[in-house]
PDB file of N, CA and C in Angstrom:
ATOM      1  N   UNK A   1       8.631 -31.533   9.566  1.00  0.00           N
ATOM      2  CA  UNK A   1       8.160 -30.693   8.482  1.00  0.00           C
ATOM      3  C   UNK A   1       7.522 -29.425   9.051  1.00  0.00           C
ATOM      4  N   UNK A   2       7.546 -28.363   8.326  1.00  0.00           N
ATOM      5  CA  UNK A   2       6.878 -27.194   9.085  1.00  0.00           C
ATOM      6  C   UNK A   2       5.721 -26.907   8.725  1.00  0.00           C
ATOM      7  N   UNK A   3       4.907 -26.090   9.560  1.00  0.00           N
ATOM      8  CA  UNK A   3       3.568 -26.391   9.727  1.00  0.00           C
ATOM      9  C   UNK A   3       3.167 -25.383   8.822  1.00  0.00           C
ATOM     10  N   UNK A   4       2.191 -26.060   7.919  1.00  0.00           N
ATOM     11  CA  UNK A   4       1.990 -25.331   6.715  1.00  0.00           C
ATOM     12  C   UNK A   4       0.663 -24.083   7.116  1.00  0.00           C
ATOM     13  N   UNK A   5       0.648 -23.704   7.758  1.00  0.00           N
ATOM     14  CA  UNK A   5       0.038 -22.359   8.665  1.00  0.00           C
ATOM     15  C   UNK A   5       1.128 -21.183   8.365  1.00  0.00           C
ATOM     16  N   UNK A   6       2.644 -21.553   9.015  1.00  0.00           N
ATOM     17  CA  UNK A   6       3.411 -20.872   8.834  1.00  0.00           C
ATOM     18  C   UNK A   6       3.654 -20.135   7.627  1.00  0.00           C
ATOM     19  N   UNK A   7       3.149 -20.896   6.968  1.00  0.00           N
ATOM     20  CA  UNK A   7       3.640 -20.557   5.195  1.00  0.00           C
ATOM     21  C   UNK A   7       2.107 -19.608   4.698  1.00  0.00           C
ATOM     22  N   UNK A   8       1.440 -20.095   5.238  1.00  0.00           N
ATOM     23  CA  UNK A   8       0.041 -19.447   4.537  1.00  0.00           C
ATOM     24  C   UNK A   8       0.433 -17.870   5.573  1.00  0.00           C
ATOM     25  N   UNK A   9       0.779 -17.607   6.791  1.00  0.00           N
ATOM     26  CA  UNK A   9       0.605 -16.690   7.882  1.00  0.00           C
ATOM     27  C   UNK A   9       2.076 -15.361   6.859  1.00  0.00           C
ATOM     28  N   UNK A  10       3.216 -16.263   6.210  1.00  0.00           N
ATOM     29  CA  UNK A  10       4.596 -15.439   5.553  1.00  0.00           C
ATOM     30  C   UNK A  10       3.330 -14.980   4.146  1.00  0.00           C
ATOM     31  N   UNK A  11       2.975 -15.800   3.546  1.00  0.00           N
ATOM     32  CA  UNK A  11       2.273 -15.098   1.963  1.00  0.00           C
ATOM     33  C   UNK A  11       1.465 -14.211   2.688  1.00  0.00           C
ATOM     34  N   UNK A  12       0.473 -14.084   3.733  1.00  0.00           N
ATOM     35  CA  UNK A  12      -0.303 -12.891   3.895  1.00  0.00           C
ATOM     36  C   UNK A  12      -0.045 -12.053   4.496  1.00  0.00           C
ATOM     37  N   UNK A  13       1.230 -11.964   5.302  1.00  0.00           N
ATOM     38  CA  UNK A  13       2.494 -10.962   5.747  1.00  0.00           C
ATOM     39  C   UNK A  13       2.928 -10.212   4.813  1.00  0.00           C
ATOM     40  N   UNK A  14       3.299 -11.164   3.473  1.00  0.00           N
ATOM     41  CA  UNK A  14       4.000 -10.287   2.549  1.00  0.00           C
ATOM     42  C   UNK A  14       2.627  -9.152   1.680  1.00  0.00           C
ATOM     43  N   UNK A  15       1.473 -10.145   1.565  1.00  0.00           N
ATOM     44  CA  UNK A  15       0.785  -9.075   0.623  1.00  0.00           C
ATOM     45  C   UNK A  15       0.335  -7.600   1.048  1.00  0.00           C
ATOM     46  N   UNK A  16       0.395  -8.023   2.552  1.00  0.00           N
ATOM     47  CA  UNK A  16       0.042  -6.494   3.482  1.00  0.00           C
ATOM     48  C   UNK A  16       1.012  -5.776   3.270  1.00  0.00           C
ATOM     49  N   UNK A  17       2.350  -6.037   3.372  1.00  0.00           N
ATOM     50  CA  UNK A  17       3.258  -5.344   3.644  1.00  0.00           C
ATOM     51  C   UNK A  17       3.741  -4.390   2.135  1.00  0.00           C
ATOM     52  N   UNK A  18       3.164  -5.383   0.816  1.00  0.00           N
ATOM     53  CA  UNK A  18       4.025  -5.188  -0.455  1.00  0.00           C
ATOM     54  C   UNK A  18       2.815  -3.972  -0.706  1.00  0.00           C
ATOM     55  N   UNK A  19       1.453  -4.329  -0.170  1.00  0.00           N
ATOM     56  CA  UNK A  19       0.200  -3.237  -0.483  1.00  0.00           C
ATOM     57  C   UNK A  19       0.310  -1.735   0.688  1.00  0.00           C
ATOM     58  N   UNK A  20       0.803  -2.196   1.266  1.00  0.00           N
ATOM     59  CA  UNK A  20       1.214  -0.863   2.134  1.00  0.00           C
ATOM     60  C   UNK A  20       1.764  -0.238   1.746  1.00  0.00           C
ATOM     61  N   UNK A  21       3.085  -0.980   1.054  1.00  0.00           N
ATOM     62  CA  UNK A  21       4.002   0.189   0.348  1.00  0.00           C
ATOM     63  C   UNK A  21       3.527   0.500  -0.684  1.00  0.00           C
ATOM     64  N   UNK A  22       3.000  -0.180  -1.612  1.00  0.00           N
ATOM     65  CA  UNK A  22       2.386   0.320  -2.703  1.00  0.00           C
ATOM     66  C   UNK A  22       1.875   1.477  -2.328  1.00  0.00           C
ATOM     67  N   UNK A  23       0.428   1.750  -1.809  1.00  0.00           N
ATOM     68  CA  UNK A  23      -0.141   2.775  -1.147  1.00  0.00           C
ATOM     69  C   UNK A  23       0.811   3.832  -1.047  1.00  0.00           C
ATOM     70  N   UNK A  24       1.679   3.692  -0.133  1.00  0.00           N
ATOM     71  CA  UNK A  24       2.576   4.691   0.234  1.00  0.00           C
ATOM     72  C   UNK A  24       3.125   5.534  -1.028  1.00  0.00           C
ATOM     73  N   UNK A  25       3.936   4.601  -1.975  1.00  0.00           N
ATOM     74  CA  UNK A  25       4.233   4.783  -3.038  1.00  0.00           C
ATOM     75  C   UNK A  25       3.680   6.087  -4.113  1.00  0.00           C
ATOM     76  N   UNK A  26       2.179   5.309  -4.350  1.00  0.00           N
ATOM     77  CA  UNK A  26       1.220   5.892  -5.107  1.00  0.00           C
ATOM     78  C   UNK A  26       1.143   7.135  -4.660  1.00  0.00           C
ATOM     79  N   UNK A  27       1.127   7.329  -3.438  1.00  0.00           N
ATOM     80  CA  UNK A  27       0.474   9.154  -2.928  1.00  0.00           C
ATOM     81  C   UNK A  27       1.954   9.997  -3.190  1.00  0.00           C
ATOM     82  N   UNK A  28       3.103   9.218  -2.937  1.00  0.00           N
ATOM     83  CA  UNK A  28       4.257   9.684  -3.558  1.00  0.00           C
ATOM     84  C   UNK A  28       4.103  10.538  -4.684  1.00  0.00           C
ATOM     85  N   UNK A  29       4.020   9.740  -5.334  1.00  0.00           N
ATOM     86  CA  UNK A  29       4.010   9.346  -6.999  1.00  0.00           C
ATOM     87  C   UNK A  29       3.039  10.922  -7.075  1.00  0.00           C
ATOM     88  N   UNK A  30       1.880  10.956  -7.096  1.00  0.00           N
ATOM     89  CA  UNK A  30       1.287  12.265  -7.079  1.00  0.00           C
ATOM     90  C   UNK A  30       1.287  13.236  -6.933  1.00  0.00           C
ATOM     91  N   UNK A  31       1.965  13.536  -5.806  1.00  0.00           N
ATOM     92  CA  UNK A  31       2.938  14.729  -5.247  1.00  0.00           C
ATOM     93  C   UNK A  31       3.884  14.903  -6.318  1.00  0.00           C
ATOM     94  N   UNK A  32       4.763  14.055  -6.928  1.00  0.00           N
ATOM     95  CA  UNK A  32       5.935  14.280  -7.336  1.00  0.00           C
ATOM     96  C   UNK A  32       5.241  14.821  -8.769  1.00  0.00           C
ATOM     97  N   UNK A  33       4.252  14.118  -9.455  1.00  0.00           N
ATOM     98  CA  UNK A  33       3.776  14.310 -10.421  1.00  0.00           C
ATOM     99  C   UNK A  33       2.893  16.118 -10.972  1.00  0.00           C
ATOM    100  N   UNK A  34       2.172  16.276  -9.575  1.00  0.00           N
ATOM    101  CA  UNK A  34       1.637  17.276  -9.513  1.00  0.00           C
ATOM    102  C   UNK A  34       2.594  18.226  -9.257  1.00  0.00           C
ATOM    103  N   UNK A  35       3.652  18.146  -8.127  1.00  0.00           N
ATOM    104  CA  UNK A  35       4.680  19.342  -8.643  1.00  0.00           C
ATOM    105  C   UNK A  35       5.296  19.760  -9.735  1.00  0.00           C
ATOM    106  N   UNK A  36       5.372  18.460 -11.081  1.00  0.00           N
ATOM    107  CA  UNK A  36       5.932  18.725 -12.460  1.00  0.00           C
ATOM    108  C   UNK A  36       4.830  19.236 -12.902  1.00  0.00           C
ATOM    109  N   UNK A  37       3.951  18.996 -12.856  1.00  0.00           N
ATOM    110  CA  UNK A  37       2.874  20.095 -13.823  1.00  0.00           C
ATOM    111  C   UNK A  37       3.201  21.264 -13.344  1.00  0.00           C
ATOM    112  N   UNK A  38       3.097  21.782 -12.110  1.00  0.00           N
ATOM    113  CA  UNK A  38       3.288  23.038 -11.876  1.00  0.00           C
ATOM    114  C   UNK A  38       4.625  23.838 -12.617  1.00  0.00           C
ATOM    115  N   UNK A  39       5.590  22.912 -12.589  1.00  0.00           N
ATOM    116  CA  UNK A  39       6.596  23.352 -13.094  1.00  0.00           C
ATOM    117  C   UNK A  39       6.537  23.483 -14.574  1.00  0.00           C
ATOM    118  N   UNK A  40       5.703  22.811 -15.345  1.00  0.00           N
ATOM    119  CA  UNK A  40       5.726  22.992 -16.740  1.00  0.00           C
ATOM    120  C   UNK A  40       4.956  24.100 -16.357  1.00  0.00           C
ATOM    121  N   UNK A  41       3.801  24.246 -15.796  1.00  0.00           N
ATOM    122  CA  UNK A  41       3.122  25.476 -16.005  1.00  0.00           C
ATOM    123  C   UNK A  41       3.784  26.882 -16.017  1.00  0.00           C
ATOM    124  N   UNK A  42       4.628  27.034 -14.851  1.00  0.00           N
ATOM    125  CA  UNK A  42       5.135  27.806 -14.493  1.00  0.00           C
ATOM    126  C   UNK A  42       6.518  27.968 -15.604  1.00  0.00           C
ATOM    127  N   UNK A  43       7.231  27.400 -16.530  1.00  0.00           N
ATOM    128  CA  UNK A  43       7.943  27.401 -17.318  1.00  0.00           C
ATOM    129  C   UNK A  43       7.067  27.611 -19.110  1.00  0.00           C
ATOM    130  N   UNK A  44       5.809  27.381 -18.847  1.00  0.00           N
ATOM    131  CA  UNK A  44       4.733  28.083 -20.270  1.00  0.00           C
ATOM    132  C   UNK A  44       5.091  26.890 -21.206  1.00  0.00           C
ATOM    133  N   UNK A  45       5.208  25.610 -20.859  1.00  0.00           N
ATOM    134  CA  UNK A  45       4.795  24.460 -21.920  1.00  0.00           C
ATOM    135  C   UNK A  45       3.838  24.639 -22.355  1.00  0.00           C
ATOM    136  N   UNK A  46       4.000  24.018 -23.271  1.00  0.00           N
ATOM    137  CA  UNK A  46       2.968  23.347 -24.702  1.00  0.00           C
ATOM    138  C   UNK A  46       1.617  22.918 -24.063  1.00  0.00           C
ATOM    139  N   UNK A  47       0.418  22.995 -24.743  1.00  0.00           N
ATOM    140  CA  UNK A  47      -0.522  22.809 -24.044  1.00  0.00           C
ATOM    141  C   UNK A  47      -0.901  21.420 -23.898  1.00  0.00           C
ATOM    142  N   UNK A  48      -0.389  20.471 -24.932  1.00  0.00           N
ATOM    143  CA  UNK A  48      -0.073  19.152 -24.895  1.00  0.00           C
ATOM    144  C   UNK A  48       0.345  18.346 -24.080  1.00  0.00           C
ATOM    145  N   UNK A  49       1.745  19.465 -23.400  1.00  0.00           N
ATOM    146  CA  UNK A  49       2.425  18.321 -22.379  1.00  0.00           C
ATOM    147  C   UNK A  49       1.816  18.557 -20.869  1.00  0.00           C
ATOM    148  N   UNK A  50       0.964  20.088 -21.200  1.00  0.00           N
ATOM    149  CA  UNK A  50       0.092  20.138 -19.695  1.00  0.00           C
ATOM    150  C   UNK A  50      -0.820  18.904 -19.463  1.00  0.00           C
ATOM    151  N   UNK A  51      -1.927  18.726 -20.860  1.00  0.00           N
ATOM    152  CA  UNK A  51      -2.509  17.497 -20.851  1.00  0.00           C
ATOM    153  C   UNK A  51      -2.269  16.477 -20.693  1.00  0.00           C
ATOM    154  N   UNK A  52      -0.833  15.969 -21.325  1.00  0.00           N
ATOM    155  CA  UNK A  52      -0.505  14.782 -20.298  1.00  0.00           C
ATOM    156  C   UNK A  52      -0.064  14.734 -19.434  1.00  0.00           C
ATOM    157  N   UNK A  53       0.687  15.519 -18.825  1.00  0.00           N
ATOM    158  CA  UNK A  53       0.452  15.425 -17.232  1.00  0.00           C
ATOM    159  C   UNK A  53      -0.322  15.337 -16.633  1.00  0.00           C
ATOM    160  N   UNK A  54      -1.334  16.016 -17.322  1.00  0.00           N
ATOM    161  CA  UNK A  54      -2.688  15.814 -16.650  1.00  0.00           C
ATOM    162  C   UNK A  54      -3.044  14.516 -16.178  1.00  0.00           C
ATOM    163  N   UNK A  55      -2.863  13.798 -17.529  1.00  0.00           N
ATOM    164  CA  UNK A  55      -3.309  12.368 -17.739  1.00  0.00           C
ATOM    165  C   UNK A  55      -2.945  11.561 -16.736  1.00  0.00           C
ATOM    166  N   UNK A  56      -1.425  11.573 -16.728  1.00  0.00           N
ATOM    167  CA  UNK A  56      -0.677  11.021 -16.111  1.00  0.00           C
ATOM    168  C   UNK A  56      -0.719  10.741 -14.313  1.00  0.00           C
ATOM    169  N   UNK A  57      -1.186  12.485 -13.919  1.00  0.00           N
ATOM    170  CA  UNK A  57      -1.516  12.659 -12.861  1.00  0.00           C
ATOM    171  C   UNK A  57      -3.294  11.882 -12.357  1.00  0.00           C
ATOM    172  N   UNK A  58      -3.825  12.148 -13.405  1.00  0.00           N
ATOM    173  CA  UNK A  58      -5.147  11.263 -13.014  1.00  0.00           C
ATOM    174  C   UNK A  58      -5.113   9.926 -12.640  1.00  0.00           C
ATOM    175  N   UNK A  59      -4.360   9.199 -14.307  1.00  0.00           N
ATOM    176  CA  UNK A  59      -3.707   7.628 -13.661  1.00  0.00           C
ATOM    177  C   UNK A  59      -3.496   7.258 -12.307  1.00  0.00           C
ATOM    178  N   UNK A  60      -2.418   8.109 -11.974  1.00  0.00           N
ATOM    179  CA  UNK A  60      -1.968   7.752 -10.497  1.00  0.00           C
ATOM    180  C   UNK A  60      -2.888   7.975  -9.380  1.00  0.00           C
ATOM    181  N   UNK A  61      -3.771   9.023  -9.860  1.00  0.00           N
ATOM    182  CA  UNK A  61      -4.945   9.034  -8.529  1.00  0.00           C
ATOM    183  C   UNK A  61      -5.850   7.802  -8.698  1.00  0.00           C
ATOM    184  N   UNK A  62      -6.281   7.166  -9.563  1.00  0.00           N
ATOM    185  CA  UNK A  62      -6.987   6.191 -10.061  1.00  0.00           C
ATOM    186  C   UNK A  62      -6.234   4.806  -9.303  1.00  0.00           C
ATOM    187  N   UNK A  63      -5.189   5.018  -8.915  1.00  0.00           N
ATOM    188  CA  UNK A  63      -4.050   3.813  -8.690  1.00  0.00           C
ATOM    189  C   UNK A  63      -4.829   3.626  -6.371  1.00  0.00           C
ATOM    190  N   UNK A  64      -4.553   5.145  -6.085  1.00  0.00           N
ATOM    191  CA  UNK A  64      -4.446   5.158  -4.972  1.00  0.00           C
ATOM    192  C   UNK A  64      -5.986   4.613  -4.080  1.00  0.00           C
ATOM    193  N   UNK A  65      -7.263   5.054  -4.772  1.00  0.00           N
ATOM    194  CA  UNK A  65      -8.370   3.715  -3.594  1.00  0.00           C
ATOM    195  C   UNK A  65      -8.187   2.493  -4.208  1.00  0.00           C
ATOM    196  N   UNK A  66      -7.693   1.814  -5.071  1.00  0.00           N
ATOM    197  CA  UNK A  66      -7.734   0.655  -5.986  1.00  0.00           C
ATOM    198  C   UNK A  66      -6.636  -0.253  -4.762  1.00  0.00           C
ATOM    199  N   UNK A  67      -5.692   0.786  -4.603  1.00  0.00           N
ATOM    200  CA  UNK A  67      -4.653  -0.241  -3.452  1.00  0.00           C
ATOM    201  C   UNK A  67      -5.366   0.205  -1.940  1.00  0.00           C
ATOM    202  N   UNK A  68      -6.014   1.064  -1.477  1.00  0.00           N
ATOM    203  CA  UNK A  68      -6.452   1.527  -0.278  1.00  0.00           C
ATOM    204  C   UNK A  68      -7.448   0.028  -0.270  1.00  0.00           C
ATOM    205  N   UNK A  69      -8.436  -0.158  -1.014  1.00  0.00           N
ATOM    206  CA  UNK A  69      -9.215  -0.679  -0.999  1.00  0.00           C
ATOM    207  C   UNK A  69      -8.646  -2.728  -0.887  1.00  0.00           C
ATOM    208  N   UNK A  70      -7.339  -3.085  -1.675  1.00  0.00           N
ATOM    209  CA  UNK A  70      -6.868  -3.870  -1.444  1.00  0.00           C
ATOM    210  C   UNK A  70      -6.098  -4.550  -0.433  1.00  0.00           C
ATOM    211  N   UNK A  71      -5.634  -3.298   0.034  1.00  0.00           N
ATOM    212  CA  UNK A  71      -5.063  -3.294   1.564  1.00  0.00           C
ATOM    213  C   UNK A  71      -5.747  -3.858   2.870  1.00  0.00           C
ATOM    214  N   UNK A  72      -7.226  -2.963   2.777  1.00  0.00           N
ATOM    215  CA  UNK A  72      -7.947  -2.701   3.766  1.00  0.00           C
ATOM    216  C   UNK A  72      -8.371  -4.613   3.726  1.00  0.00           C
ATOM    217  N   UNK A  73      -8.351  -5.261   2.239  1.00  0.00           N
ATOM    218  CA  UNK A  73      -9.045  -6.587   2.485  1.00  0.00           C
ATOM    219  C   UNK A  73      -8.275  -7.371   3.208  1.00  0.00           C
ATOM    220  N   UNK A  74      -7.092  -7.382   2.310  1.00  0.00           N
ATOM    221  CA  UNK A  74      -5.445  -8.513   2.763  1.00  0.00           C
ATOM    222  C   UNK A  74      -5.472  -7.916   4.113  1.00  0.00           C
ATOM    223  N   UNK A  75      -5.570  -6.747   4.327  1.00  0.00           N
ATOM    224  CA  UNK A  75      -5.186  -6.453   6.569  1.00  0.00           C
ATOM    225  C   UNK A  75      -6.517  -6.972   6.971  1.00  0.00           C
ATOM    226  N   UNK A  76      -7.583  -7.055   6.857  1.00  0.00           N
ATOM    227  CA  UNK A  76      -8.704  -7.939   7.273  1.00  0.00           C
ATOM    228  C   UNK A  76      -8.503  -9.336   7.357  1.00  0.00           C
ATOM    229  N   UNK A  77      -7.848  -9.440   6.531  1.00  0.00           N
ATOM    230  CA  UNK A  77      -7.780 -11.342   6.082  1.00  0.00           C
ATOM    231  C   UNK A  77      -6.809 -11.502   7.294  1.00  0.00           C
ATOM    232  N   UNK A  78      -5.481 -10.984   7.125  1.00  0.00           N
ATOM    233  CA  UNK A  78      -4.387 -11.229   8.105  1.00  0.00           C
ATOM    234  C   UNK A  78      -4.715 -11.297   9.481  1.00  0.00           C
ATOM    235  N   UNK A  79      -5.516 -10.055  10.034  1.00  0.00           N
ATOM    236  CA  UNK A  79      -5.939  -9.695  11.272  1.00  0.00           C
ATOM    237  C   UNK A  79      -6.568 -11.150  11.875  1.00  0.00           C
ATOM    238  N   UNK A  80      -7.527 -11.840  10.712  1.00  0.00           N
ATOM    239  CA  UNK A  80      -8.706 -12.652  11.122  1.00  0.00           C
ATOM    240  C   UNK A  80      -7.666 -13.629  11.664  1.00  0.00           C
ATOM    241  N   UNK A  81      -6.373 -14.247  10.492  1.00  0.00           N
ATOM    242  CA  UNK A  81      -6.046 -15.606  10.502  1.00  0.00           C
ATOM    243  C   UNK A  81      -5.121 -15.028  11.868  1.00  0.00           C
ATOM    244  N   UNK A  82      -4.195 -14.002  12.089  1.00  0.00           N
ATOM    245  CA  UNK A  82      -3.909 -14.386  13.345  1.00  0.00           C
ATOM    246  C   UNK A  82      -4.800 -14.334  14.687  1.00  0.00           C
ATOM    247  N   UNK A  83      -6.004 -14.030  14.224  1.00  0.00           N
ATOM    248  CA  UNK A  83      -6.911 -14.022  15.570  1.00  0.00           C
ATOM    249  C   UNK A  83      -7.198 -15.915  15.982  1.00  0.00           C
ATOM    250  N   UNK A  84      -7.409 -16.365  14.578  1.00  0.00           N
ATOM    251  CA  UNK A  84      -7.163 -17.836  14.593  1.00  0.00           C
ATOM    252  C   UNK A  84      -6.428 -18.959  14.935  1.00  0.00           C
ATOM    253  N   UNK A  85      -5.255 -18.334  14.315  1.00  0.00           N
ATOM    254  CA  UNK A  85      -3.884 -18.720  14.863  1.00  0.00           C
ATOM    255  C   UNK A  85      -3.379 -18.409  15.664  1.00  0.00           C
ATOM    256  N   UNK A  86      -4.028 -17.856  17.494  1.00  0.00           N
ATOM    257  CA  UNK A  86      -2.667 -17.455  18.209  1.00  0.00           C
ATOM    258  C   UNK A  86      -2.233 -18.528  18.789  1.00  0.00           C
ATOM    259  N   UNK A  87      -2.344 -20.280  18.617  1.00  0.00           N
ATOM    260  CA  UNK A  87      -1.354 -20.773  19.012  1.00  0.00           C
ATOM    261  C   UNK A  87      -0.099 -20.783  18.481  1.00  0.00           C
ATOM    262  N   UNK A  88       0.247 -20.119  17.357  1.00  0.00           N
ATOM    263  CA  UNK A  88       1.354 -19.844  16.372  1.00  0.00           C
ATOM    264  C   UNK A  88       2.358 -18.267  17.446  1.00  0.00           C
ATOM    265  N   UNK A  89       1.236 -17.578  18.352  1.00  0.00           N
ATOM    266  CA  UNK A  89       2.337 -16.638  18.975  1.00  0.00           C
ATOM    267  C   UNK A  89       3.858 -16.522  19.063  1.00  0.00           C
ATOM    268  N   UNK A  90       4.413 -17.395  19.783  1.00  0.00           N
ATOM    269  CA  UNK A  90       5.548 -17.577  19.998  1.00  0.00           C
ATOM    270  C   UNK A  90       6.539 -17.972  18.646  1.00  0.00           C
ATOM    271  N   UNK A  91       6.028 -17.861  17.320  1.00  0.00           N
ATOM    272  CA  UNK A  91       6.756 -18.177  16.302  1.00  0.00           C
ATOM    273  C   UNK A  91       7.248 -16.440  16.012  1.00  0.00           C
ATOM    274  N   UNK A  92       8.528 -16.717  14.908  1.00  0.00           N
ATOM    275  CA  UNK A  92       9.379 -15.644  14.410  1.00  0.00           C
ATOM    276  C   UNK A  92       8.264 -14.727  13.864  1.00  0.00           C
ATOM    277  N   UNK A  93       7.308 -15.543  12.307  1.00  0.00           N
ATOM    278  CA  UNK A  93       6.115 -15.161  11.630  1.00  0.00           C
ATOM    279  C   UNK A  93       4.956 -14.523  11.849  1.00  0.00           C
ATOM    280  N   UNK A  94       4.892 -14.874  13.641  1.00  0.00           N
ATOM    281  CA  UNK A  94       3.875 -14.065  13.684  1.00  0.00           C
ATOM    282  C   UNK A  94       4.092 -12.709  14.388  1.00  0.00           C
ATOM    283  N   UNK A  95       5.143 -12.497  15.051  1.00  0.00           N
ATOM    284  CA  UNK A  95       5.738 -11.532  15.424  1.00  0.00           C
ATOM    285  C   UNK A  95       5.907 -10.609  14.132  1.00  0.00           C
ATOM    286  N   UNK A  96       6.883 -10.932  12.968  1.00  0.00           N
ATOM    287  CA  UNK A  96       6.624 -10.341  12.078  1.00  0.00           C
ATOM    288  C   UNK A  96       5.245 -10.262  11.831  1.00  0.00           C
ATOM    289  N   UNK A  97       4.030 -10.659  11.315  1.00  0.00           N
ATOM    290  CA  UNK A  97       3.280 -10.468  11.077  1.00  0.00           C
ATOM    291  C   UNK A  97       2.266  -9.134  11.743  1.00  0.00           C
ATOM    292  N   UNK A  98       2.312  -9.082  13.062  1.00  0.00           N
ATOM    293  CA  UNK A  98       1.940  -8.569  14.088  1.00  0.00           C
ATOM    294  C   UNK A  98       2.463  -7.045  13.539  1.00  0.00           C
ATOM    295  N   UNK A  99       3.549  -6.884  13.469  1.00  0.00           N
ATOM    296  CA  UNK A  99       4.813  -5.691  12.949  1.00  0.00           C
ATOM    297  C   UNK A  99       3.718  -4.960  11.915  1.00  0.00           C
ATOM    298  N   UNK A 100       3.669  -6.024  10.978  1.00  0.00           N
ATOM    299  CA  UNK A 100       3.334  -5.388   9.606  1.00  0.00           C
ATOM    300  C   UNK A 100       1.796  -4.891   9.677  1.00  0.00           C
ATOM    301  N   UNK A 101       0.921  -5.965  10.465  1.00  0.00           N
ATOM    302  CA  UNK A 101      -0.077  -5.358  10.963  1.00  0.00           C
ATOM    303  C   UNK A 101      -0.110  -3.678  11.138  1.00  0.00           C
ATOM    304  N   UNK A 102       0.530  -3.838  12.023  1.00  0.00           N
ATOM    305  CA  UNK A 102       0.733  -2.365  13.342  1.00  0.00           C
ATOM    306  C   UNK A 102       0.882  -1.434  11.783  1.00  0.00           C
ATOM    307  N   UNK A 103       1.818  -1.468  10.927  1.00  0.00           N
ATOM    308  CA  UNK A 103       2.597  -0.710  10.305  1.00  0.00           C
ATOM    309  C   UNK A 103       1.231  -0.244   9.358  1.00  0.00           C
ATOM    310  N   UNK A 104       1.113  -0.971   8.960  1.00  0.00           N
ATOM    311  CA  UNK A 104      -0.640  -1.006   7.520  1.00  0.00           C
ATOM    312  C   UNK A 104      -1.277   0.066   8.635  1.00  0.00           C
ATOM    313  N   UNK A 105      -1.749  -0.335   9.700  1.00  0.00           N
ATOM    314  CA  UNK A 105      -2.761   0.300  10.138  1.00  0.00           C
ATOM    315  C   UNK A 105      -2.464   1.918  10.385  1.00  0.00           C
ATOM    316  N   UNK A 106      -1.360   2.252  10.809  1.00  0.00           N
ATOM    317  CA  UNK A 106      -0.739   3.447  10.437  1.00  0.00           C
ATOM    318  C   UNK A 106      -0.771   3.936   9.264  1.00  0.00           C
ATOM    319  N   UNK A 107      -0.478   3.060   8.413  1.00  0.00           N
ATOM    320  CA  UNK A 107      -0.541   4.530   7.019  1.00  0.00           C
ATOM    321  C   UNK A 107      -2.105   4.754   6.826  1.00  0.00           C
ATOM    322  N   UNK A 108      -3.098   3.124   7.040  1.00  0.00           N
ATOM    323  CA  UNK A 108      -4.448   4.089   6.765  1.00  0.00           C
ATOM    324  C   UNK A 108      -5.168   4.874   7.769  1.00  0.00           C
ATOM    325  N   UNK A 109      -4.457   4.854   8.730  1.00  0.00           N
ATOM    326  CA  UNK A 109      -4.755   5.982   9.681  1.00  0.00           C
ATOM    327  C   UNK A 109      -4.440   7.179   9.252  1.00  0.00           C
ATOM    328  N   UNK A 110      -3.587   7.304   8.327  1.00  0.00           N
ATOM    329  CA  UNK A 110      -2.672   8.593   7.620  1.00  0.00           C
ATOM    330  C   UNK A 110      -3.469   8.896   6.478  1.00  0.00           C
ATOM    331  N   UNK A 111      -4.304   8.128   6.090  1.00  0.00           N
ATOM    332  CA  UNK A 111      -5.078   8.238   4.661  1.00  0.00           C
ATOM    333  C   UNK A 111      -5.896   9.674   5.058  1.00  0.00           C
ATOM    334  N   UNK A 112      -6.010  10.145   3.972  1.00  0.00           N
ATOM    335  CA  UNK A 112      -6.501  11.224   3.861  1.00  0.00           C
ATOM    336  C   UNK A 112      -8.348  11.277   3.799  1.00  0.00           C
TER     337      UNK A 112
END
């Protein structure tokens, strides 16, 4: 049977990895958002649809410490259990794990 470590070490692999991209995502998302306002601006929309963009654009900033902040826990948690687990080294999981590590810590190195 496989060692149910393995399985707890893949779920907290994945939440780093799915919150990383999220992150990533979100600052996307803002950029793309804030260039359409400009473009309504610059095309003399309605003062309505400036406001919701507005809106819209706030949302998404509201999105981005909410996952910074979720990230930073799940890569804490992960970091700890493989500090716990390195008799698990030599498995596929933690190699991946290790990966995704490395990868998280890069984008919030990139955080603004």
């Amino acid at each position: 049977m496989a060692d149910p470590r393995l399985r707890q070490l893949t779920i907290k692999t994945g939440v780093v990895k799915r919150l990383t991209k999220e992150k990533t995502v979100c600052e996307k998302e803002v950029g793309i958002e804030q260039k359409r306002l400009e473009r309504f601006k610059s095309e003399g929309a309605d003062e309505h649809v400036l406001r919701k963009q507005q809106e819209v654009i706030s949302e998404c900033l509201m999105m981005v410490p909410d996952t910074l902040h979720r990230l930073k826990r799940e890569l804490e948690a992960l970091t700890k259990f493989l500090s716990d687990e390195e008799e698990l080294k030599e498995t596929k999981e933690y190699e991946t794990a290790t990966q995704v590590v490395n990868e998280a810590k890069n984008v919030l190195a990139n955080t603004n």
